[in-house]
Protein backbone atom coordinates (compact mmCIF):
# COMPACT_ATOMS: atom_id res chain seq x y z
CA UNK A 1 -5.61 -18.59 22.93
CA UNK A 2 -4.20 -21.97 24.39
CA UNK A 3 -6.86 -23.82 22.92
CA UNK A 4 -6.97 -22.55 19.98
CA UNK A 5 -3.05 -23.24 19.40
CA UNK A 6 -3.57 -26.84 20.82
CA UNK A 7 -6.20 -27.45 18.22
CA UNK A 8 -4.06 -25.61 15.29
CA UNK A 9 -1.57 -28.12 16.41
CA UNK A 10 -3.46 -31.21 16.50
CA UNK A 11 -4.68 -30.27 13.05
CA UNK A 12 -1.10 -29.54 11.66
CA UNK A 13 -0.14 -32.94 12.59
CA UNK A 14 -3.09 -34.48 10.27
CA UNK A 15 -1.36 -32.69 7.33
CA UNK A 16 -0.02 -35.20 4.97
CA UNK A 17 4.22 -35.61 5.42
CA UNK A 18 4.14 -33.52 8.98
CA UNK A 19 5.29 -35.78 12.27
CA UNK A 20 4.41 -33.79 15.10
CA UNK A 21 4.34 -30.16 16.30
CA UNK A 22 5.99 -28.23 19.08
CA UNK A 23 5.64 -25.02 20.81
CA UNK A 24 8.95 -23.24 21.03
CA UNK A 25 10.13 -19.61 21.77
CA UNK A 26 9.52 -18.10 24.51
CA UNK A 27 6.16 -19.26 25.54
CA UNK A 28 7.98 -22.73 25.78
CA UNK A 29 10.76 -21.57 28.06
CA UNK A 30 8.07 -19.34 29.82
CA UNK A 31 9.81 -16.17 29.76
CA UNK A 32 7.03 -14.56 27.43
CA UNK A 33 5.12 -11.56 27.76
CA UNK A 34 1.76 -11.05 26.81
CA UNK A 35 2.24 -10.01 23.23
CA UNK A 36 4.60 -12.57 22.33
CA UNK A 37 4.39 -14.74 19.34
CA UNK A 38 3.66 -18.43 19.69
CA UNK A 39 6.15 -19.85 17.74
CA UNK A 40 4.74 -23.35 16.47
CA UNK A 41 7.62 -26.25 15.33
CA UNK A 42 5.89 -28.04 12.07
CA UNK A 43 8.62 -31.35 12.01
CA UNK A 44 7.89 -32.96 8.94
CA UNK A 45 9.63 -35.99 6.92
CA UNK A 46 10.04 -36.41 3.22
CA UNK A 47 7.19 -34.97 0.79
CA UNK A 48 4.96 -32.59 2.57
CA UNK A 49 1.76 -31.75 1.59
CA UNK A 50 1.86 -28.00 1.06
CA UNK A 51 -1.65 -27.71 -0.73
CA UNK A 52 -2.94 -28.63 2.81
CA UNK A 53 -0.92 -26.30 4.64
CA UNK A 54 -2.04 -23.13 2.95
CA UNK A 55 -5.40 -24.72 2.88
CA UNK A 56 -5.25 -24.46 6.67
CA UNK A 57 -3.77 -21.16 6.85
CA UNK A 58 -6.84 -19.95 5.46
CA UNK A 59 -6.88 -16.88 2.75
CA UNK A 60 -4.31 -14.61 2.23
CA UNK A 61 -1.63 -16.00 4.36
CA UNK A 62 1.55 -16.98 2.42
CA UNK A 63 3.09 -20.25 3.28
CA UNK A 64 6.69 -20.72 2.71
CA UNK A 65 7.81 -24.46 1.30
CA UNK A 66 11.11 -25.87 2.28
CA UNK A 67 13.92 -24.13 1.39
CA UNK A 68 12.15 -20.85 0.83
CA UNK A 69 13.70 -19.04 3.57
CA UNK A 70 16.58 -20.40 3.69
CA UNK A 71 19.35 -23.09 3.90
CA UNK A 72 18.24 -23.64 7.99
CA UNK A 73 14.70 -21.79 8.43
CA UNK A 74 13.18 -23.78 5.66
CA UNK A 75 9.58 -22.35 5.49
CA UNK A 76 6.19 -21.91 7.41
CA UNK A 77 3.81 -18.87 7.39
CA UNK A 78 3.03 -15.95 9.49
CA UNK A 79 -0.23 -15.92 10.72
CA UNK A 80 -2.29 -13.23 13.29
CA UNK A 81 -4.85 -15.06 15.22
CA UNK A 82 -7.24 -12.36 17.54
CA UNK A 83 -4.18 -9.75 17.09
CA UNK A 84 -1.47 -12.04 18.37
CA UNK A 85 1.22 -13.33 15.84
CA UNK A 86 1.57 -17.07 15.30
CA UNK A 87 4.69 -18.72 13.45
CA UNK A 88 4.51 -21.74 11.78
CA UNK A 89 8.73 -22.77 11.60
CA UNK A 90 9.07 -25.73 9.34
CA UNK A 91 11.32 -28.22 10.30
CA UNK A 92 12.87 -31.36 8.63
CA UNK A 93 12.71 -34.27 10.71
CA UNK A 94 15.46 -36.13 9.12
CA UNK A 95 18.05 -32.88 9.20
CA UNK A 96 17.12 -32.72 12.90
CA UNK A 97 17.90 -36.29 13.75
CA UNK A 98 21.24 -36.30 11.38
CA UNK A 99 22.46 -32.91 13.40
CA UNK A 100 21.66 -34.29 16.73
CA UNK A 101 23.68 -37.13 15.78
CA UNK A 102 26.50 -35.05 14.43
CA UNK A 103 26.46 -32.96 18.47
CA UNK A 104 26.85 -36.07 19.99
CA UNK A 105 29.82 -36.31 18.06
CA UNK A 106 31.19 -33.23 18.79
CA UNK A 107 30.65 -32.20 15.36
CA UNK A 108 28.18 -28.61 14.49
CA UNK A 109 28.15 -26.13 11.88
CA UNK A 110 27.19 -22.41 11.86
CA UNK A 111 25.20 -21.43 8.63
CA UNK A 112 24.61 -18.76 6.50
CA UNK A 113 20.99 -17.85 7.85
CA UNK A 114 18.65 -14.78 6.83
CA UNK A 115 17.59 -12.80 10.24
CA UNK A 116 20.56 -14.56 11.93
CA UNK A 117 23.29 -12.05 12.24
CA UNK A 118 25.71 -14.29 13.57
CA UNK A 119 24.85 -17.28 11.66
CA UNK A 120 23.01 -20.06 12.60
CA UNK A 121 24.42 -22.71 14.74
CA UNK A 122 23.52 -26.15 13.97
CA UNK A 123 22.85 -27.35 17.75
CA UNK A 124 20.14 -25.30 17.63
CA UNK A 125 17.99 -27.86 15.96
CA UNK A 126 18.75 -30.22 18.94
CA UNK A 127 18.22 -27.25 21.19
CA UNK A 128 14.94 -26.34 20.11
CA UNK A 129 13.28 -30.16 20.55
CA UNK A 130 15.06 -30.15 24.06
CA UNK A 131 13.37 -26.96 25.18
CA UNK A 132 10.55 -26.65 23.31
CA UNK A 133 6.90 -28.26 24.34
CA UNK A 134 4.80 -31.11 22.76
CA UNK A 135 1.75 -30.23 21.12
CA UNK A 136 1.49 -32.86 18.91
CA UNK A 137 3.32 -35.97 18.48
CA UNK A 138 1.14 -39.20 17.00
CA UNK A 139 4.19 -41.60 16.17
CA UNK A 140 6.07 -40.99 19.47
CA UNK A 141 9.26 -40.08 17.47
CA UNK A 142 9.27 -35.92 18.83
CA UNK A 143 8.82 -37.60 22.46
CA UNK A 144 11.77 -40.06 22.25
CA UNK A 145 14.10 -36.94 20.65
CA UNK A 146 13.52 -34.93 23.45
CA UNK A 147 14.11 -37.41 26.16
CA UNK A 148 17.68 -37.72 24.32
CA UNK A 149 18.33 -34.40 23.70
CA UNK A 150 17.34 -33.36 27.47
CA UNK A 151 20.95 -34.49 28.29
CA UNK A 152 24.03 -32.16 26.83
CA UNK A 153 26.19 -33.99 25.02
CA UNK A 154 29.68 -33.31 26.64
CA UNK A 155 31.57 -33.81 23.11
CA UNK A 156 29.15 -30.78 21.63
CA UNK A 157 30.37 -28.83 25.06
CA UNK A 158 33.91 -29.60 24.46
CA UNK A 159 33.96 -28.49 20.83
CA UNK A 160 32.34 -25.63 21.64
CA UNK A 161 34.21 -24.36 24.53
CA UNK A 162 37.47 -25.40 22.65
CA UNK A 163 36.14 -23.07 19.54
CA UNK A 164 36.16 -19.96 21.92
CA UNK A 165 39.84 -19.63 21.11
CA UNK A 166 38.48 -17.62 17.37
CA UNK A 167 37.10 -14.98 19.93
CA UNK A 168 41.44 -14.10 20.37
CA UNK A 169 41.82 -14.95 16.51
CA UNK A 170 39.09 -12.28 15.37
CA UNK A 171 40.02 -9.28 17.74
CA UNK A 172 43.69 -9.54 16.37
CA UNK A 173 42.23 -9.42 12.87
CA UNK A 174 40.05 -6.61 14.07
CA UNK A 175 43.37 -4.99 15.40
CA UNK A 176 44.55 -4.21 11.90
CA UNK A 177 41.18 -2.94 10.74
CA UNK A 178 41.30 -0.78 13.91
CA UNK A 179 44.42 0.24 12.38
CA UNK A 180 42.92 1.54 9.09
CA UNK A 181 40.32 3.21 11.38
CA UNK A 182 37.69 0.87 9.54
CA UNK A 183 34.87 0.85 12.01
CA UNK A 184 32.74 -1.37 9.97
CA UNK A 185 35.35 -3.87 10.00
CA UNK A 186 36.37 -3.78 13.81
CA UNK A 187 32.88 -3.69 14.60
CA UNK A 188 31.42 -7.12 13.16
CA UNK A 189 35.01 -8.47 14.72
CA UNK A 190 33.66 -7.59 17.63
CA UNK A 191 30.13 -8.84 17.27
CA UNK A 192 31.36 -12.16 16.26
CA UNK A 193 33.96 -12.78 19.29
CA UNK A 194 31.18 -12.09 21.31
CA UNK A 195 28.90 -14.29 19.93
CA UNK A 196 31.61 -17.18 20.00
CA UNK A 197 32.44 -16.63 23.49
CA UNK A 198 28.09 -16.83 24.36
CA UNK A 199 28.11 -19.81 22.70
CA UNK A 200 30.69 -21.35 24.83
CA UNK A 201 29.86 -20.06 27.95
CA UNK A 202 26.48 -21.57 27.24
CA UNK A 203 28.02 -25.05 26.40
CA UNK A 204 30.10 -24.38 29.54
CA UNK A 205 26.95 -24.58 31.49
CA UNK A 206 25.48 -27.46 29.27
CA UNK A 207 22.85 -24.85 28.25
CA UNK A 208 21.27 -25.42 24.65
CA UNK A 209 21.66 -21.46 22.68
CA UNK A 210 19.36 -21.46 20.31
CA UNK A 211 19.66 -17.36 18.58
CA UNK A 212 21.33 -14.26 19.46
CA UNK A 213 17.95 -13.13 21.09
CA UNK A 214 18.68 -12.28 24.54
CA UNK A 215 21.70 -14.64 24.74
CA UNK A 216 24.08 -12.20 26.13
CA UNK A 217 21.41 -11.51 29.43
CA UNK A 218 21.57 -14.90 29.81
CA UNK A 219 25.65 -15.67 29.39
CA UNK A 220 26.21 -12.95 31.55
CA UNK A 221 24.73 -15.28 34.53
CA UNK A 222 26.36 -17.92 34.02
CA UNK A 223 29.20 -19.38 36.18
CA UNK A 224 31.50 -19.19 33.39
CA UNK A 225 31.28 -15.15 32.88
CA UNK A 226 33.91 -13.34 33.84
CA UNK A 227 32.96 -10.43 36.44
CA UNK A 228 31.34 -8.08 34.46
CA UNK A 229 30.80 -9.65 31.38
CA UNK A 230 27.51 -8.17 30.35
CA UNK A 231 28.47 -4.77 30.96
CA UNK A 232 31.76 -4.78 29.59
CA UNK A 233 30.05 -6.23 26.28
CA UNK A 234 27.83 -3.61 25.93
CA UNK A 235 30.40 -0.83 26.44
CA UNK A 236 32.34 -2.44 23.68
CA UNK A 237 29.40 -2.82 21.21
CA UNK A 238 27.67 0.22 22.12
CA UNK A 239 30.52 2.48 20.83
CA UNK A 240 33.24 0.80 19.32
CA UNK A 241 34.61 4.44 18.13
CA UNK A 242 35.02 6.22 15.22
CA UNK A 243 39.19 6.64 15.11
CA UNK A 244 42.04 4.07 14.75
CA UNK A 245 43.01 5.03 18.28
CA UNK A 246 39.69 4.63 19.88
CA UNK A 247 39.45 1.26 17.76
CA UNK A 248 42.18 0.08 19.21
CA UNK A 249 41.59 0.80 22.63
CA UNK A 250 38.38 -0.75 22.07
CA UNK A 251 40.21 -4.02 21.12
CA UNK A 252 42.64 -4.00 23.56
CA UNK A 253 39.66 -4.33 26.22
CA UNK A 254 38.37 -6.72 24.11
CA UNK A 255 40.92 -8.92 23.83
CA UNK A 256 41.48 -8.64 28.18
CA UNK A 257 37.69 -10.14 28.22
CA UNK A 258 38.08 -12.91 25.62
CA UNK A 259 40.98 -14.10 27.65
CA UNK A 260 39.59 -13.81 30.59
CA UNK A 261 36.71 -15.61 28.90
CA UNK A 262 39.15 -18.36 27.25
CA UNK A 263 40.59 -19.00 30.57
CA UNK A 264 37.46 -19.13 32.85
CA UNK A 265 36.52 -21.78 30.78
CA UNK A 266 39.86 -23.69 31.12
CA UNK A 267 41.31 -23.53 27.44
């Protein structure tokens, strides 16, 4: 199956307006399993030839142009090669470089995103060149972006860990839905503090997070966490309750761990 992604890749990056291609996902990071997708990074600049990507697709496989999926996901296709999904992600080259350039600055944005529940952070784009593998890369330009990006910019970690003060912001809002006995409410509260508090404990540990996808296994390990930090999560999430008083018991211990959270990381 290695071969035939190389070769899918090397052919990719022969399609008129596409730069280079990288394998991300798991199989980059290796921490796949057998049936996992290969997710394939298509980094393209200006026009791109789309007529040559479906072309290579072959028959009834859909491909996605920029912007159909999304504000962040632009586009790519969904393909099953010998049983096992493969992902073509489109990427824009130019938003990728103009991001990267914003992290250094300390500057990031989290998006409105399809299939991201807690938005999608910008330094993901950053993330995913730093961690992901070269398939393809004829101009050089995906090889020099991830020698930069293999070193975490300590503005990006600053803003980030700073940030992890709307963990203590949402959880009082959450309080007065807890109130109201508006699970709903309380609930996404509480998925969103914990996302912000993942995200900085993995800029605490100059860690690139690039999804929700098994971020909270990871945080948990990290020197940041606060004892207990996975399991305490999942007793929040798993049951948040169904009454204003069990809402707002479930707060209250919320609230103890973002603090504990805010402090371990020294804001």
């Amino acid at each position: 199956m290695r071969a035939i992604i190389e070769d899918m890749a090397g052919q990719l990056a022969r399609v008129p307006g596409v730069v280079g291609v990288m394998l991300g996902g798991s199989r980059a990071r290796g921490e796949h399993r057998p049936g996992s997708d290969w997710d394939l990074g298509v980094y393209y600049r200006g026009a791109l030839d789309l007529g040559a990507l479906r072309e290579l697709a072959g028959p009834g496989v859909e491909v996605a142009g920029p912007g159909d999926w999304g504000p962040w996901v632009n586009g790519g296709a969904w393909l099953r090669i010998d049983g096992v999904a493969v992902d073509w992600i489109l990427r824009d080259l130019d938003r990728v470089e103009r991001v990267w350039a914003d992290c250094r600055a300390g500057r990031y944005e989290v998006g409105v995103q399809p299939g991201h529940p807690l938005g999608f952070w910008s330094p993901c784009y950053p993330g995913e060149v730093a961690l992901g593998r070269l398939l393809a890369d004829p101009t050089g330009e995906l090889t020099e972006l991830k020698r930069q990006t293999a070193q975490y910019p300590e503005p990006l970690r600053e803003a980030l860990t700073a940030a992890a003060w709307e963990a203590g912001f949402l959880l009082d809002v959450a309080a007065k839905g807890a109130a109201r006995a508006d699970t709903l409410h309380v609930s996404l509260c509480l998925s969103r503090a914990v996302g912000v508090l993942v995200q900085a404990l993995y800029a605490h540990d100059r860690r690139w997070c690039l999804n929700e996808k098994g971020a909270l296994a990871v945080a948990e390990q990290l020197p940041g966490a606060p004892a207990d930090f996975g399991p305490r999560v999942r007793t929040l999430l798993a049951a948040p309750g169904g009454t204003a008083a069990a809402l707002a018991e479930t707060v209250d211990l919320a609230r103890d761990l973002a603090r504990e959270t805010v402090a371990a990381l020294g804001h």
